[in-house]
N, C-alpha and C. Protein backbone atom coordinates (compact mmCIF):
# COMPACT_ATOMS: atom_id res chain seq x y z
N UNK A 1 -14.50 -16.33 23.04
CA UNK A 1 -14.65 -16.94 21.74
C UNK A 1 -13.91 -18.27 21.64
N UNK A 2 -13.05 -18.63 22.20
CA UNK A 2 -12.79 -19.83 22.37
C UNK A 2 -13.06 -20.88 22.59
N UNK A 3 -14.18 -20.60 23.35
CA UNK A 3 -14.76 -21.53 23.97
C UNK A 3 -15.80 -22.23 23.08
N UNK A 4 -16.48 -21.10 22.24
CA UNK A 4 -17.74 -20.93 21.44
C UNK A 4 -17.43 -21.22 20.05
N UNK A 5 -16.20 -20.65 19.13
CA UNK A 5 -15.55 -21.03 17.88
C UNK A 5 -15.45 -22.18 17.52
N UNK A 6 -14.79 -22.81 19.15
CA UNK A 6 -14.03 -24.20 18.12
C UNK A 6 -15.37 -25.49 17.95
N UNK A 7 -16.43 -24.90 19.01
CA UNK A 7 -17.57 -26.08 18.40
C UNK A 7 -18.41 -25.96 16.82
N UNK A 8 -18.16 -24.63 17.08
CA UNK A 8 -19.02 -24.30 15.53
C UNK A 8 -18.20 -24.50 14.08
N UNK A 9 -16.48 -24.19 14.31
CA UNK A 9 -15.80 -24.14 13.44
C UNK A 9 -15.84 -25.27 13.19
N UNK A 10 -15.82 -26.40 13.89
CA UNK A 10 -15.31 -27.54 14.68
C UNK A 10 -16.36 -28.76 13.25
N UNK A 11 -17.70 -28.25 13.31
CA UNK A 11 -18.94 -28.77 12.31
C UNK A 11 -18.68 -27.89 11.20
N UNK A 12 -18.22 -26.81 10.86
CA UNK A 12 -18.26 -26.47 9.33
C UNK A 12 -16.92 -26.90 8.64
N UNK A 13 -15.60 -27.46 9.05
CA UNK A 13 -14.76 -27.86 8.94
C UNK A 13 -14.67 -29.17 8.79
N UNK A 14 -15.37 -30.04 9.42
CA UNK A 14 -15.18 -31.66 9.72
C UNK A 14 -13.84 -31.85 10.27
N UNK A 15 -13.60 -31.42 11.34
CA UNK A 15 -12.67 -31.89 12.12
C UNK A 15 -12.78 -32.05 13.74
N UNK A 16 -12.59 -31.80 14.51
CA UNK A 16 -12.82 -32.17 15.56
C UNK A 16 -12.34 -30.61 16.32
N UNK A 17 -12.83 -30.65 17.47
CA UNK A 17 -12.53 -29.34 18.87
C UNK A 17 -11.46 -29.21 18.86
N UNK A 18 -10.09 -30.00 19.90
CA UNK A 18 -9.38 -29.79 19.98
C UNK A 18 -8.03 -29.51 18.91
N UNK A 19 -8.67 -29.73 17.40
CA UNK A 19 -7.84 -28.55 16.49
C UNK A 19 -7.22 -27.48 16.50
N UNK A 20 -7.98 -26.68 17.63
CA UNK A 20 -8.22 -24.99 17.38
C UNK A 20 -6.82 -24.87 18.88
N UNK A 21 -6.68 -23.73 18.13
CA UNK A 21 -5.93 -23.02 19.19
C UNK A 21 -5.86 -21.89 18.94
N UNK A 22 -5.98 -20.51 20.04
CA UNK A 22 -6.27 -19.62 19.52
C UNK A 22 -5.03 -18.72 20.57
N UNK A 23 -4.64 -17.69 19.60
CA UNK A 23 -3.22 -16.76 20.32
C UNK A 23 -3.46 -15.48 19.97
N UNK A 24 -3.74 -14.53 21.11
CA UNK A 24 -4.03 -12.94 20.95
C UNK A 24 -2.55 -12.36 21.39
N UNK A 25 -2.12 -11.52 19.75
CA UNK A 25 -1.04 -10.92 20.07
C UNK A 25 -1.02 -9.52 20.06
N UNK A 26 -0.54 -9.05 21.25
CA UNK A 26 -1.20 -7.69 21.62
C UNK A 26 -0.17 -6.62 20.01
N UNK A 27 -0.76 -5.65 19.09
CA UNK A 27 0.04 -5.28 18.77
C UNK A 27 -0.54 -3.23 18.45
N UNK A 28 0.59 -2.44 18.03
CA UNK A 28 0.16 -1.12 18.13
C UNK A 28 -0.15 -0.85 16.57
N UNK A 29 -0.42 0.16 16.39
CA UNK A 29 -0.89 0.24 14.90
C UNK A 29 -0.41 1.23 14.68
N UNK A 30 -0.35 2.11 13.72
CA UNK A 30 0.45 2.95 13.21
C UNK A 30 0.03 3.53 12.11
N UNK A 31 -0.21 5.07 11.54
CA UNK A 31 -0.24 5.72 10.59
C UNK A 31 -0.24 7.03 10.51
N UNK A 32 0.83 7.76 9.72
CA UNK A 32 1.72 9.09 9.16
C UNK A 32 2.44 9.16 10.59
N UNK A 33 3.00 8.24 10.93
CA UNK A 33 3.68 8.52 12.09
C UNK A 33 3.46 8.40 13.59
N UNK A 34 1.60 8.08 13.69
CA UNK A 34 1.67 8.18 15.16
C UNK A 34 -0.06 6.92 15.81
N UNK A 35 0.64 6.80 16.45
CA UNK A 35 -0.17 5.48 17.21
C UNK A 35 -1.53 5.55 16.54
N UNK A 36 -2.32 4.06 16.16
CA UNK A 36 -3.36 4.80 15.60
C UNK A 36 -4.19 3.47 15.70
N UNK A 37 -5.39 3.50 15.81
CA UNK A 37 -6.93 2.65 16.10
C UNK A 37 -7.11 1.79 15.16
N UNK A 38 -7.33 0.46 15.24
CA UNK A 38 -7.20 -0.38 13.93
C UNK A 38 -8.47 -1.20 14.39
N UNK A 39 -8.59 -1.79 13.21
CA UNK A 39 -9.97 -3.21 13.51
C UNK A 39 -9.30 -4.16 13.95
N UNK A 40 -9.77 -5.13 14.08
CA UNK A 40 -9.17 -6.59 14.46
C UNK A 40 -9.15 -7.39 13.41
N UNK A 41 -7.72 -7.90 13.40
CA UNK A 41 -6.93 -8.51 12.11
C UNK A 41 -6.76 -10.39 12.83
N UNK A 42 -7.44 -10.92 11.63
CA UNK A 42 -7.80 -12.70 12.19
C UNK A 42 -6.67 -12.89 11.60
N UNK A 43 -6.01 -14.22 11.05
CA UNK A 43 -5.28 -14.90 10.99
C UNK A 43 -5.52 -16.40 11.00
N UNK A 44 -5.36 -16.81 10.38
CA UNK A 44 -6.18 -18.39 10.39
C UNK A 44 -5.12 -19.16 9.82
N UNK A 45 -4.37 -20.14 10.70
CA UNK A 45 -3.07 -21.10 9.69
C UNK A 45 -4.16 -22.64 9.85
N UNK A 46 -4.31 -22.90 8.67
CA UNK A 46 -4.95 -24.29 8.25
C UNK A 46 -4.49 -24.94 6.72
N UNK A 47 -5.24 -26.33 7.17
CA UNK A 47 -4.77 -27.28 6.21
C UNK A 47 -6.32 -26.95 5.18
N UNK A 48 -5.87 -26.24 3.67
CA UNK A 48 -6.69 -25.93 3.14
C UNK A 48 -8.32 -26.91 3.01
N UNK A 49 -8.71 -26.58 2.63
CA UNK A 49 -10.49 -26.54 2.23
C UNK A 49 -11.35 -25.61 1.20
N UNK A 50 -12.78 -26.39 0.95
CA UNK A 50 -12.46 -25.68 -0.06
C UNK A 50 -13.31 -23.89 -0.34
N UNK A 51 -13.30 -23.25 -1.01
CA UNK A 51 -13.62 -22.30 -1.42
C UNK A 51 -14.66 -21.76 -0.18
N UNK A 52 -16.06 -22.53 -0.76
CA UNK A 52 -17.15 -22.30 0.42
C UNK A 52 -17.34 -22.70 1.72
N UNK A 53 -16.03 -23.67 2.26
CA UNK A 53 -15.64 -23.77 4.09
C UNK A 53 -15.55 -22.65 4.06
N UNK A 54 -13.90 -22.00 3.38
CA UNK A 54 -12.99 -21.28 3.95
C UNK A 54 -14.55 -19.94 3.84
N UNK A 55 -15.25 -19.47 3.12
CA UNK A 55 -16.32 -18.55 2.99
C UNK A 55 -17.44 -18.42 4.43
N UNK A 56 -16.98 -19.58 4.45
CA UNK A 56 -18.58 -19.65 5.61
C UNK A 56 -17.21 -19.94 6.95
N UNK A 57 -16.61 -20.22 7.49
CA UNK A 57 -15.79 -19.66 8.34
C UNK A 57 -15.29 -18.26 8.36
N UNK A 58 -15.39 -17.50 7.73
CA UNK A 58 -14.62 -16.05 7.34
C UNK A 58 -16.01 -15.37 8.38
N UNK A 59 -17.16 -16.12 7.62
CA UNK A 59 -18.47 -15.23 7.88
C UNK A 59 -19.11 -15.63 9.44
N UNK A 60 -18.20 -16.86 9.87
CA UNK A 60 -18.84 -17.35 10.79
C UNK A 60 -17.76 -16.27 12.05
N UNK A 61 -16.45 -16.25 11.57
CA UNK A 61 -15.15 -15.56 12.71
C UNK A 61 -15.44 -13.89 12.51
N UNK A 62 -16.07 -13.10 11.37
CA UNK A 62 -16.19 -11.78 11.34
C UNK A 62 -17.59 -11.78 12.14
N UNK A 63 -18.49 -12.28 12.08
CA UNK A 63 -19.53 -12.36 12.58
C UNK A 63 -19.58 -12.53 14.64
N UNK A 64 -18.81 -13.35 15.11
CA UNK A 64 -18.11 -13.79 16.74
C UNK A 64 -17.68 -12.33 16.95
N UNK A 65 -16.55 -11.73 16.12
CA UNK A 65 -15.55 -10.91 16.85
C UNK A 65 -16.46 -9.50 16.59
N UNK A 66 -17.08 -9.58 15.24
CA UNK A 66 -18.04 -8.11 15.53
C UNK A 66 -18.99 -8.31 17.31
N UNK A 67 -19.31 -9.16 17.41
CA UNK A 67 -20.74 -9.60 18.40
C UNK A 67 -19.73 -9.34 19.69
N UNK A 68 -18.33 -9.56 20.06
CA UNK A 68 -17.67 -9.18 21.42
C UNK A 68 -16.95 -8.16 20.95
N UNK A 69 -16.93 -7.46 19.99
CA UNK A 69 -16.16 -6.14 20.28
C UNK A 69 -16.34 -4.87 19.96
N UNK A 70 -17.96 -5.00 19.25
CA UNK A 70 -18.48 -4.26 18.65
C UNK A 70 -18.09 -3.12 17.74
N UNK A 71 -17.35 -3.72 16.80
CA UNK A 71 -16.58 -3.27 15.76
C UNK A 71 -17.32 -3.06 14.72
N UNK A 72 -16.48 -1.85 13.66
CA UNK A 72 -17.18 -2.01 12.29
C UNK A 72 -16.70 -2.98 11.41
N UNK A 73 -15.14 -2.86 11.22
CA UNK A 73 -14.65 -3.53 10.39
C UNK A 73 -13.93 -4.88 11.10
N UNK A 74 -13.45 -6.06 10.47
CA UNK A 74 -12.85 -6.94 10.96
C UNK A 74 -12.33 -8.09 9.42
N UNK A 75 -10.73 -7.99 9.63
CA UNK A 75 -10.13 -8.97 8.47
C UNK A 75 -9.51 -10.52 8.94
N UNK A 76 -10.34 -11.05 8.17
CA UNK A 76 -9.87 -12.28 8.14
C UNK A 76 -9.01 -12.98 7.18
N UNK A 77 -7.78 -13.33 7.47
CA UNK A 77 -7.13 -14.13 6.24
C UNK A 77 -6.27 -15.36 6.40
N UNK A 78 -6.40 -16.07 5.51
CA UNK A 78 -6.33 -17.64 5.62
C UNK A 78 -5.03 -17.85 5.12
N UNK A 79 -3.85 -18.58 6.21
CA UNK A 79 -2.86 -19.01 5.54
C UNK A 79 -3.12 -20.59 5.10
N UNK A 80 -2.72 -21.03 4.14
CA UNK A 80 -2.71 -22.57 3.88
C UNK A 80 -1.10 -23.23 4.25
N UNK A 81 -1.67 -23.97 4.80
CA UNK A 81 -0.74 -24.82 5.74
C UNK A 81 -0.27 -25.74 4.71
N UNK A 82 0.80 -26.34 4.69
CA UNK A 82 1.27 -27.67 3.20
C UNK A 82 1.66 -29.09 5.05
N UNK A 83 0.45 -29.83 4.25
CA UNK A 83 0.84 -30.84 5.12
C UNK A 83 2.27 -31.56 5.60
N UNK A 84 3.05 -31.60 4.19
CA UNK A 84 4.33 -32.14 4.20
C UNK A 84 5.31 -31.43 4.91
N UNK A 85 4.88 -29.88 5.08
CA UNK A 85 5.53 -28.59 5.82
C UNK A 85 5.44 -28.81 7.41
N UNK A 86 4.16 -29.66 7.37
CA UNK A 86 3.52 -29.60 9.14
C UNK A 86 4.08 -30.65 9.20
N UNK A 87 4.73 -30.05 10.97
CA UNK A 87 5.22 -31.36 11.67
C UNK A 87 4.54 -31.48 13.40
N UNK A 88 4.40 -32.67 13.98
CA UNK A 88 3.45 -32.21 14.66
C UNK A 88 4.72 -33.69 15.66
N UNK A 89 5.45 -33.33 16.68
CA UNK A 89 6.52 -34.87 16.91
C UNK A 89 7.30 -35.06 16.43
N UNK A 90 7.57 -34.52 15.73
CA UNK A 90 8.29 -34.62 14.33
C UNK A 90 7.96 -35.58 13.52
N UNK A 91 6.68 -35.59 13.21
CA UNK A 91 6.11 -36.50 11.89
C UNK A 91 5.75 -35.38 11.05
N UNK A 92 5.35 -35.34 10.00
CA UNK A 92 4.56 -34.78 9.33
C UNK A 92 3.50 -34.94 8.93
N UNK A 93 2.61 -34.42 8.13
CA UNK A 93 1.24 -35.03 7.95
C UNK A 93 1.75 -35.68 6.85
């Protein structure tokens, strides 16, 4: 999906490819106490957009990760990034 995301995200966003970076963190799940089977939980840190990007990316990343992992469920959720927060060199946006 990496390979394939960041061109598509890449046009519903207006930004460019090398934006994207993507980090799989292996983690265990847990419930009443004992190891337990979860969906796959997205995570998205960006510099907001509006309503119907962030909609049609949700539908475009649940849609990828159902198609390679053949899942039922899959959550996506959007942190908003504060430009003045981002430092990228130590500049900020």
């Amino acid at each position: 999906m990496s390979s394939e995301l960041p061109k598509i995200l890449a046009d519903e966003m207006n930004t460019s490819e090398d934006n994207f970076t993507f980090e799989a963190v292996s983690t265990q799940f847990f419930a009443k106490g004992k190891p337990d089977a979860s969906y796959p939980f997205i995570e998205v840190l960006w510099f907001a957009r509006s309503q119907e990007v962030q909609n049609r990316c949700a539908e475009i990343i649940t849609a990828k990760v159902k198609e390679a992992m053949k899942c039922d469920d899959v959550v996506v959720v959007f942190q908003v990034l504060e430009k003045t927060a981002y430092y990228e060199n130590g500049t900020h946006f």
